[in-house]
N, C-alpha and C. Protein backbone atom coordinates (compact mmCIF):
# COMPACT_ATOMS: atom_id res chain seq x y z
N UNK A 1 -27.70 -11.81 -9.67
CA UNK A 1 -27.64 -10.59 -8.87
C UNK A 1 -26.45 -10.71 -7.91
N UNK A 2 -25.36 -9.85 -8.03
CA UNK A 2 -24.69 -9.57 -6.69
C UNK A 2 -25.15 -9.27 -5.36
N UNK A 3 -24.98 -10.39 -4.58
CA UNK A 3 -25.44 -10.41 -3.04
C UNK A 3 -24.93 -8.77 -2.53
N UNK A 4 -23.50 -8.53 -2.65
CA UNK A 4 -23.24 -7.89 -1.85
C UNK A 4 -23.93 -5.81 -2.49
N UNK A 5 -23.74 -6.06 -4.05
CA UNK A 5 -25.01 -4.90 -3.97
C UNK A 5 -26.21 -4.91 -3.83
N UNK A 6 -26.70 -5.86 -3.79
CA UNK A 6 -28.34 -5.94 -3.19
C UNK A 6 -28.31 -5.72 -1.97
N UNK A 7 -26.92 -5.97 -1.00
CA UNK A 7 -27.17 -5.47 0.53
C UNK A 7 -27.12 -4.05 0.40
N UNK A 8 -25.95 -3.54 -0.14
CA UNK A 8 -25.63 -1.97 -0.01
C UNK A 8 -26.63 -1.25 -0.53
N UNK A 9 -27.25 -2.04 -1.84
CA UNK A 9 -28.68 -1.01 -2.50
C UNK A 9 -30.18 -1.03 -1.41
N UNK A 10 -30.12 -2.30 -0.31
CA UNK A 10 -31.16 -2.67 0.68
C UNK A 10 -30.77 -1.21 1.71
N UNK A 11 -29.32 -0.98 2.26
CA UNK A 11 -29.16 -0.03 3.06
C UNK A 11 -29.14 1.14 2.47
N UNK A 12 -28.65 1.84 1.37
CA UNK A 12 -29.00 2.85 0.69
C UNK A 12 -30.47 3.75 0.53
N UNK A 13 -31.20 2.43 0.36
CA UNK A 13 -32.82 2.73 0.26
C UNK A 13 -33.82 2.90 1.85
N UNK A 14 -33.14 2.17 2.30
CA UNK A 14 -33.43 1.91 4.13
C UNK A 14 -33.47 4.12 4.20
N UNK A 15 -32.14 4.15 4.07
CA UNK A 15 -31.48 5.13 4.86
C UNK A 15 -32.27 6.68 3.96
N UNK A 16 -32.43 6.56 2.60
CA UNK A 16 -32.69 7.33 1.62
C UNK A 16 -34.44 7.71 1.95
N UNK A 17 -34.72 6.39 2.17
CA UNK A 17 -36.41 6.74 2.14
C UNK A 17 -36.96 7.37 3.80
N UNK A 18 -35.77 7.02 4.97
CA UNK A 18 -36.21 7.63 6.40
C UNK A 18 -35.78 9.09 6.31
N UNK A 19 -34.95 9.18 5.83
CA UNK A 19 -34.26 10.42 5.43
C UNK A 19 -35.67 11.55 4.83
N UNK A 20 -36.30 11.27 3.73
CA UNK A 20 -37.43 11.95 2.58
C UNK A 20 -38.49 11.87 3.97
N UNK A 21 -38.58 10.60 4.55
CA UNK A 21 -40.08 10.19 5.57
C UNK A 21 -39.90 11.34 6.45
N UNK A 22 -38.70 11.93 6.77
CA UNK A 22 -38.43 12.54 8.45
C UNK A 22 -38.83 14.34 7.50
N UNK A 23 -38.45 13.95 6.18
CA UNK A 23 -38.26 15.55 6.07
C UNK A 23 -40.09 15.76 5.68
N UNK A 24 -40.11 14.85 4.56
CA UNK A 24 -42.14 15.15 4.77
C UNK A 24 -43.15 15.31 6.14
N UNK A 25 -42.47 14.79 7.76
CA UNK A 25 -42.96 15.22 9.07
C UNK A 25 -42.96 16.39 9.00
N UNK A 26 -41.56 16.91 8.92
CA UNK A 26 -41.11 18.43 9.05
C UNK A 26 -42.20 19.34 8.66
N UNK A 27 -42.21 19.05 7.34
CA UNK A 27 -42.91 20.08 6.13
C UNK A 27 -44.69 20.11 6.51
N UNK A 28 -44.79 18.90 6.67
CA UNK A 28 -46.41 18.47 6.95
C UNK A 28 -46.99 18.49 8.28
N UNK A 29 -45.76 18.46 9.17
CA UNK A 29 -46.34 18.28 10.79
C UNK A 29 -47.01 17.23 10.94
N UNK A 30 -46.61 15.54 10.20
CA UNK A 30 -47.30 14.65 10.07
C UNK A 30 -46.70 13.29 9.60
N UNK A 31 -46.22 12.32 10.12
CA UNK A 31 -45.66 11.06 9.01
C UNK A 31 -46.12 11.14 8.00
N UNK A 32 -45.64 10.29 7.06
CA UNK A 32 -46.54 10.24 5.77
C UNK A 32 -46.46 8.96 6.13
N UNK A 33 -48.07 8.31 5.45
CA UNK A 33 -48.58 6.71 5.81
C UNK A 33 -48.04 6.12 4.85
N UNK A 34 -47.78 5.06 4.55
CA UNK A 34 -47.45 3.94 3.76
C UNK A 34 -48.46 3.73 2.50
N UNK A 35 -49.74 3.56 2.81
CA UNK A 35 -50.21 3.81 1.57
C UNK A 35 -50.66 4.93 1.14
N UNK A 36 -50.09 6.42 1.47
CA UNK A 36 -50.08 7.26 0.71
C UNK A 36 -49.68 7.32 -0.70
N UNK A 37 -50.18 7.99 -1.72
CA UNK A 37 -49.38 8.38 -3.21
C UNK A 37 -48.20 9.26 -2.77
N UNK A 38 -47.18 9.06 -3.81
CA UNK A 38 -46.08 10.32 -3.45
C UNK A 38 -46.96 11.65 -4.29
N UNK A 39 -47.84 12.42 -3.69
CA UNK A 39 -48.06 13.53 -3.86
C UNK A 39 -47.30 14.51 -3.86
N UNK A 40 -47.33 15.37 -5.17
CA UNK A 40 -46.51 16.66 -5.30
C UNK A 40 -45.97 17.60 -4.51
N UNK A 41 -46.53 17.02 -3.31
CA UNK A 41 -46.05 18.48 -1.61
C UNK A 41 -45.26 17.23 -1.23
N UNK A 42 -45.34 16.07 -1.45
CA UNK A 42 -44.04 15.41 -0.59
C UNK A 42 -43.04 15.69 -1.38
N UNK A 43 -42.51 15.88 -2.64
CA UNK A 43 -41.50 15.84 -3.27
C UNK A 43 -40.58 17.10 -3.01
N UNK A 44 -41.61 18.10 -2.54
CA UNK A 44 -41.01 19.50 -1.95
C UNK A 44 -40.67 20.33 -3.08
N UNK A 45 -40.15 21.55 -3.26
CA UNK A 45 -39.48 22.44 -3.74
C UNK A 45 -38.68 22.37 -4.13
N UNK A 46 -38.11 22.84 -5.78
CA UNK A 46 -36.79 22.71 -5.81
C UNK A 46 -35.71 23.39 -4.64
N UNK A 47 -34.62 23.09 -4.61
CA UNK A 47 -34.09 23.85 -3.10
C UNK A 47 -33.97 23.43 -2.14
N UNK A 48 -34.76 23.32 -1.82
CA UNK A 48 -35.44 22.65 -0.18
C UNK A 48 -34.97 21.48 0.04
N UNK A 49 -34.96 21.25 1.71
CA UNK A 49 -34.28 19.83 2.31
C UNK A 49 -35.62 18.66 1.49
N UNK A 50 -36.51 18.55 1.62
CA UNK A 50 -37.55 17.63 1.42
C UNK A 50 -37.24 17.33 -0.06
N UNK A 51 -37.43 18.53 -1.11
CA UNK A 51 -36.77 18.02 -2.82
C UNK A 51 -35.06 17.12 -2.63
N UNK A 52 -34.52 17.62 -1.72
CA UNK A 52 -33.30 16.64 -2.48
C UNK A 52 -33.45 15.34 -1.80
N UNK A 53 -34.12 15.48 -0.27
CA UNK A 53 -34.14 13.79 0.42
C UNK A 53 -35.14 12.95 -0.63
N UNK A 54 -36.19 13.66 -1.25
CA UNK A 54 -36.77 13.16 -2.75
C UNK A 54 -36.08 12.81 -3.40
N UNK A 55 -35.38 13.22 -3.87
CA UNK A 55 -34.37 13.06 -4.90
C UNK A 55 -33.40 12.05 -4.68
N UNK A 56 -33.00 11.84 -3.40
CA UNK A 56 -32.02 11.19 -3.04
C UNK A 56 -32.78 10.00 -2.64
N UNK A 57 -33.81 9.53 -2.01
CA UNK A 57 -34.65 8.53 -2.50
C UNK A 57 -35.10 7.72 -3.58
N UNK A 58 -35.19 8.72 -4.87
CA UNK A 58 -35.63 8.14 -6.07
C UNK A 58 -34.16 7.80 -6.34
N UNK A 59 -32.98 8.10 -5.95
CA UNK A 59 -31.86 7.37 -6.90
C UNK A 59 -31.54 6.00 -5.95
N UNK A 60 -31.67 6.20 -4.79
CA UNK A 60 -31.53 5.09 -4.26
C UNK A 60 -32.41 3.80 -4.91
N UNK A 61 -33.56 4.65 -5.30
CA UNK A 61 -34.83 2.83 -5.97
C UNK A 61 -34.17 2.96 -6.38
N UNK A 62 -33.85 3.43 -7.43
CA UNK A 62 -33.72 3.09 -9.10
C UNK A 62 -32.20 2.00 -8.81
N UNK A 63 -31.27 2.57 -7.67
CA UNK A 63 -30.39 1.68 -7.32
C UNK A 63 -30.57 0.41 -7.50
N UNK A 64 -31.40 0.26 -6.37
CA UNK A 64 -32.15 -1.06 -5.64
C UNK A 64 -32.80 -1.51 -6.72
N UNK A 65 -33.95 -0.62 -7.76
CA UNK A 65 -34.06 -1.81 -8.81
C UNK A 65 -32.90 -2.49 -9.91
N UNK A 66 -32.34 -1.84 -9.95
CA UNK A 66 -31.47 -2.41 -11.23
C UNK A 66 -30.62 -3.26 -10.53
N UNK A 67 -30.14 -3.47 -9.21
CA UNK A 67 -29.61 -4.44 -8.77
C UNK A 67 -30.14 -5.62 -8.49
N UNK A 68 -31.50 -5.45 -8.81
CA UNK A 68 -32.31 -6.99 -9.24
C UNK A 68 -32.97 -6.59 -10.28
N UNK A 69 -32.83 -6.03 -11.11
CA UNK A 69 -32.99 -6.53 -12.51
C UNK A 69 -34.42 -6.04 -12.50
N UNK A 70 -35.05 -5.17 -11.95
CA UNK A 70 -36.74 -4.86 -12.11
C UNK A 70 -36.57 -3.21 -12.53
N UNK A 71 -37.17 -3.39 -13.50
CA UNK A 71 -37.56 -1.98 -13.94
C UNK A 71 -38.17 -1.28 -13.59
C-alpha cells in the first residue's frame, strides 16, 4: 500500500463523511448516530445538497478501500 495515498484517501474520507454527517443534521434536525444504517432519507434526493455529500462520501470509501486493498 502507498503510505502517502492511504493518508490522502484517510483525509478525503475524514472530510467526505463530515461533509454527508452536517448535511443529514440539516435535513433531519438531528446528527446521525454512528450506529445508524445508511437509511434511504440519509442519502437524500437526487439534486439535493445531502444526495451529492452522499455521493461524494461513497467515492471517497471506495477511495479509501482500494487503497488498502479491501473490497
Amino acid at each position: 500500500m502507498d503510505d502517502e495515498r492511504a493518508i490522502l484517501t484517510d483525509v478525503e474520507f475524514a472530510i467526505a463523511d463530515a461533509e454527508w454527517r452536517h448535511e443529514v443534521a440539516q435535513v433531519l434536525g438531528r446528527p446521525i448516530d454512528d450506529d445508524d444504517t445508511i437509511l434511504p432519507v440519509y442519502r437524500g434526493e437526487r439534486g439535493t445538497a445531502l444526495h451529492r455529500a452522499f455521493e461524494e462520501r461513497q467515492r471517497a470509501l471506495r477511495a479509501w478501500r482500494a487503497a488498502r486493498g479491501v473490497p
